[in-house]
N, C-alpha and C. Protein backbone atom coordinates (compact mmCIF):
# COMPACT_ATOMS: atom_id res chain seq x y z
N UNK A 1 39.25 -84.38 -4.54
CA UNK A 1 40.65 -84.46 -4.15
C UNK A 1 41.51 -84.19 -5.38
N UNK A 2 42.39 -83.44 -5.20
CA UNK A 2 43.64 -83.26 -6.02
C UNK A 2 44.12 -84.55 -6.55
N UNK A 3 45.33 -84.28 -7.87
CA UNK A 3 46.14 -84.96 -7.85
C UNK A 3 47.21 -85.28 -6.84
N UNK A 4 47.56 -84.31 -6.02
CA UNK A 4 48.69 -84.37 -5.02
C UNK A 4 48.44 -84.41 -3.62
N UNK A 5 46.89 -84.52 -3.40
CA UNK A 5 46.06 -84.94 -1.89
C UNK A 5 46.94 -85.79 -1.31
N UNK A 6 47.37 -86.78 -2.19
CA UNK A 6 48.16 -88.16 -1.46
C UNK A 6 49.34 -87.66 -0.82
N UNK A 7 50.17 -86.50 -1.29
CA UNK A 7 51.57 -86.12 -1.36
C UNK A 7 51.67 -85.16 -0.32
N UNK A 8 50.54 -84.53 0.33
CA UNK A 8 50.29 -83.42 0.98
C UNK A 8 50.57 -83.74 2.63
N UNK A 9 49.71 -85.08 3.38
CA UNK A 9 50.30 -85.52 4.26
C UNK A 9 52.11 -85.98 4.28
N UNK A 10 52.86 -86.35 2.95
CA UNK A 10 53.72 -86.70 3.22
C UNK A 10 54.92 -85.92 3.71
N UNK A 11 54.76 -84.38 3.26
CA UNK A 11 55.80 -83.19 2.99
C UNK A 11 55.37 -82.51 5.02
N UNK A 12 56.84 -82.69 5.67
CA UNK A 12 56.68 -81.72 6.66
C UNK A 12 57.92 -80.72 6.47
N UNK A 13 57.64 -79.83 7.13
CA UNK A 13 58.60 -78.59 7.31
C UNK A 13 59.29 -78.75 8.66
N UNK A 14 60.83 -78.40 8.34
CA UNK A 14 61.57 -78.60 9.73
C UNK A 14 62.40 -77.40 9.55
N UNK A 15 62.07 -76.28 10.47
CA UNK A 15 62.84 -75.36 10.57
C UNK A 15 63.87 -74.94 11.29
N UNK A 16 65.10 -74.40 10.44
CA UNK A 16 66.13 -74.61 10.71
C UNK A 16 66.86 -73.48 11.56
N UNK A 17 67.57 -73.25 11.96
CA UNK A 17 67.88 -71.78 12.81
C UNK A 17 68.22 -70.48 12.08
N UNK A 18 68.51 -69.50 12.76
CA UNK A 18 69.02 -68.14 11.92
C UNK A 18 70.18 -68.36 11.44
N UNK A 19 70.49 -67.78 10.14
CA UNK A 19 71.60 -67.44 9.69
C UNK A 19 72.29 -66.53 10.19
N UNK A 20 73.50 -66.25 10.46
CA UNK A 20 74.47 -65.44 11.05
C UNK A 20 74.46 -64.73 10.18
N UNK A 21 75.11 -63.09 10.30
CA UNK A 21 75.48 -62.10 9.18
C UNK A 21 76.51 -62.38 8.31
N UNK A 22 77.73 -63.79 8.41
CA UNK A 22 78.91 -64.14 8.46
C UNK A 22 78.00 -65.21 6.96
N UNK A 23 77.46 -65.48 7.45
CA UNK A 23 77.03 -66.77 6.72
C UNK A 23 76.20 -66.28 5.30
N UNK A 24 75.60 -64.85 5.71
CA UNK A 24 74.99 -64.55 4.28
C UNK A 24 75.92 -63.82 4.27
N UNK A 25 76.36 -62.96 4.54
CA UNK A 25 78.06 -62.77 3.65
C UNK A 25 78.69 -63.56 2.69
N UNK A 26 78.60 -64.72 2.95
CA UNK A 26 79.39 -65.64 2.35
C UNK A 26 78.74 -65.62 0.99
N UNK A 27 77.40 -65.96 1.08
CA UNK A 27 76.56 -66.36 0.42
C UNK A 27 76.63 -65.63 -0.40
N UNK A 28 76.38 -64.15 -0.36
CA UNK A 28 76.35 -63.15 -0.94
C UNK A 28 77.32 -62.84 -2.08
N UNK A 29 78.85 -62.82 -1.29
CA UNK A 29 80.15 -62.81 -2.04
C UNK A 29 80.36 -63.90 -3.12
N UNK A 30 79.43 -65.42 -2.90
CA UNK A 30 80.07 -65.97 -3.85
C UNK A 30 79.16 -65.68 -4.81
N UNK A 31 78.11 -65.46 -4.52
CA UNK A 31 76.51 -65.40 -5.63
C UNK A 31 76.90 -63.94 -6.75
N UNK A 32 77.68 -63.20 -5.86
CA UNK A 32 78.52 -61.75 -6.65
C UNK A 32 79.45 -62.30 -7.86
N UNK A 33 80.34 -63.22 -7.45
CA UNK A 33 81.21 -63.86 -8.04
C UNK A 33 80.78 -64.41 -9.22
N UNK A 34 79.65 -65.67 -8.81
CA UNK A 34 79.02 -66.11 -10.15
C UNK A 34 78.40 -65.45 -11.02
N UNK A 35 78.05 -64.48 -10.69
CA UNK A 35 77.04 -63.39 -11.54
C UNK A 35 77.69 -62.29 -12.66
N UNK A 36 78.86 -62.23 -11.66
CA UNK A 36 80.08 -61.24 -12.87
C UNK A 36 80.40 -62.66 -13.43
N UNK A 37 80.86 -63.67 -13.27
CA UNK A 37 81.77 -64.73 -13.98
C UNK A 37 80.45 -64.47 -15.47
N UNK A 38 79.55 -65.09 -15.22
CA UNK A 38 78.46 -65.24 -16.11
C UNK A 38 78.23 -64.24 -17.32
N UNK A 39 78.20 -62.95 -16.64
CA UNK A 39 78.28 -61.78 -17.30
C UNK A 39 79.55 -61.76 -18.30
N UNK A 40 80.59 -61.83 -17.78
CA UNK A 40 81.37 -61.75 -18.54
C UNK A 40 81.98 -62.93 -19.68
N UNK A 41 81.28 -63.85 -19.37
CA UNK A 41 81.57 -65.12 -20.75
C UNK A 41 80.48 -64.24 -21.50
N UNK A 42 79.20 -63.59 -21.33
CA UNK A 42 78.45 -63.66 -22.51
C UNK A 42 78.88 -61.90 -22.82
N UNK A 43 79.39 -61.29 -22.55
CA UNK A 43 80.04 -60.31 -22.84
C UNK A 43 79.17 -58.88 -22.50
N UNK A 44 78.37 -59.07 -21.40
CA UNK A 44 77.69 -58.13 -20.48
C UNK A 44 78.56 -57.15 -20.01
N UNK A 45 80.03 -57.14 -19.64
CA UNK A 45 80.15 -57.27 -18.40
C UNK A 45 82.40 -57.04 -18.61
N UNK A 46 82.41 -55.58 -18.38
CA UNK A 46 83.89 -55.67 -18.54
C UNK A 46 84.65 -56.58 -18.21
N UNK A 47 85.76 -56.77 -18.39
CA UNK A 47 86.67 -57.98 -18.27
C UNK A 47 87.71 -57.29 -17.57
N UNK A 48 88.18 -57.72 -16.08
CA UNK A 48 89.16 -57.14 -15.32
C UNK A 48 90.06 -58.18 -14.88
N UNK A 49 91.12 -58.58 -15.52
CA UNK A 49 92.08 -59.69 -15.14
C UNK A 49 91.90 -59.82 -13.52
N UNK A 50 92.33 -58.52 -12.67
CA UNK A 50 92.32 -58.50 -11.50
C UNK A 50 91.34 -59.49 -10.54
N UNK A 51 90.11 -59.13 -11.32
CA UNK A 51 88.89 -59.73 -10.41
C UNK A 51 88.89 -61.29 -10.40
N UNK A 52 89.51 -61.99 -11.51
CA UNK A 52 89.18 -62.83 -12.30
C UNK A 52 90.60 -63.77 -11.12
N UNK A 53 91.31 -63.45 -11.09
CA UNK A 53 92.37 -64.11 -10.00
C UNK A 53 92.15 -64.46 -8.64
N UNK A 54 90.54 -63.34 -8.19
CA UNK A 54 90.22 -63.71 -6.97
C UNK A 54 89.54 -64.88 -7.37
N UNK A 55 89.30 -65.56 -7.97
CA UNK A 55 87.86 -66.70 -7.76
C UNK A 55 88.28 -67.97 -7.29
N UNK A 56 88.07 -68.41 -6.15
CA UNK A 56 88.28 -69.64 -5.54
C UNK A 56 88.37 -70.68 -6.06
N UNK A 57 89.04 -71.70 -5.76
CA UNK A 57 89.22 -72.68 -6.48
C UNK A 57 87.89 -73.38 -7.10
N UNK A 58 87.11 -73.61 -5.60
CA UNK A 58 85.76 -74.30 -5.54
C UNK A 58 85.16 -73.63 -6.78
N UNK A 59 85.31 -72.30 -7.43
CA UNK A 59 84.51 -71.52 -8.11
C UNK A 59 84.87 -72.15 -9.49
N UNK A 60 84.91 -73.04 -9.86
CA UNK A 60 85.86 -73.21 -11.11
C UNK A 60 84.53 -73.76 -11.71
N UNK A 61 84.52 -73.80 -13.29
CA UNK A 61 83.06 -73.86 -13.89
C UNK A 61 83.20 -75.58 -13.51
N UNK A 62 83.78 -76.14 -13.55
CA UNK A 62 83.51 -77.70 -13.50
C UNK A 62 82.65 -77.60 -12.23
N UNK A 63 82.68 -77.40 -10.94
CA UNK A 63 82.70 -77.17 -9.81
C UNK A 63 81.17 -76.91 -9.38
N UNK A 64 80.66 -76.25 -10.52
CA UNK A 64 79.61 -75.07 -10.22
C UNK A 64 78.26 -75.84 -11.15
N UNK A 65 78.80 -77.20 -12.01
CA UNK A 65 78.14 -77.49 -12.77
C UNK A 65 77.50 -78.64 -12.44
């Protein structure tokens, strides 16, 4: 037996329904968001005031941390 034999009965899977196209949209747009934000503190990644005004409140680094 494993170390984690014991742990193996404990773990079940409960599956959850489909995601809508709406919903990974979402997902998508904000995961876009964080990825330029990121890029551009470490200096990957042009700097466009414009883009930088869309970011949601929720998006704020406190927020994300």
């Amino acid at each position: 037996m494993n170390r984690l034999g014991t742990l193996i009965g404990a773990l079940a899977w409960e599956q959850l329904g489909h995601l809508q196209s709406r919903e990974v949209g979402e997902v998508l747009e904000r995961a876009l968001r964080r990825m330029k934000r990121y890029l551009r503190r470490r200096g990957a990644l042009a700097t466009d005031d414009a883009d930088e005004s869309n970011v949601a409140d929720d998006e704020s680094p406190a927020a994300t941390e």
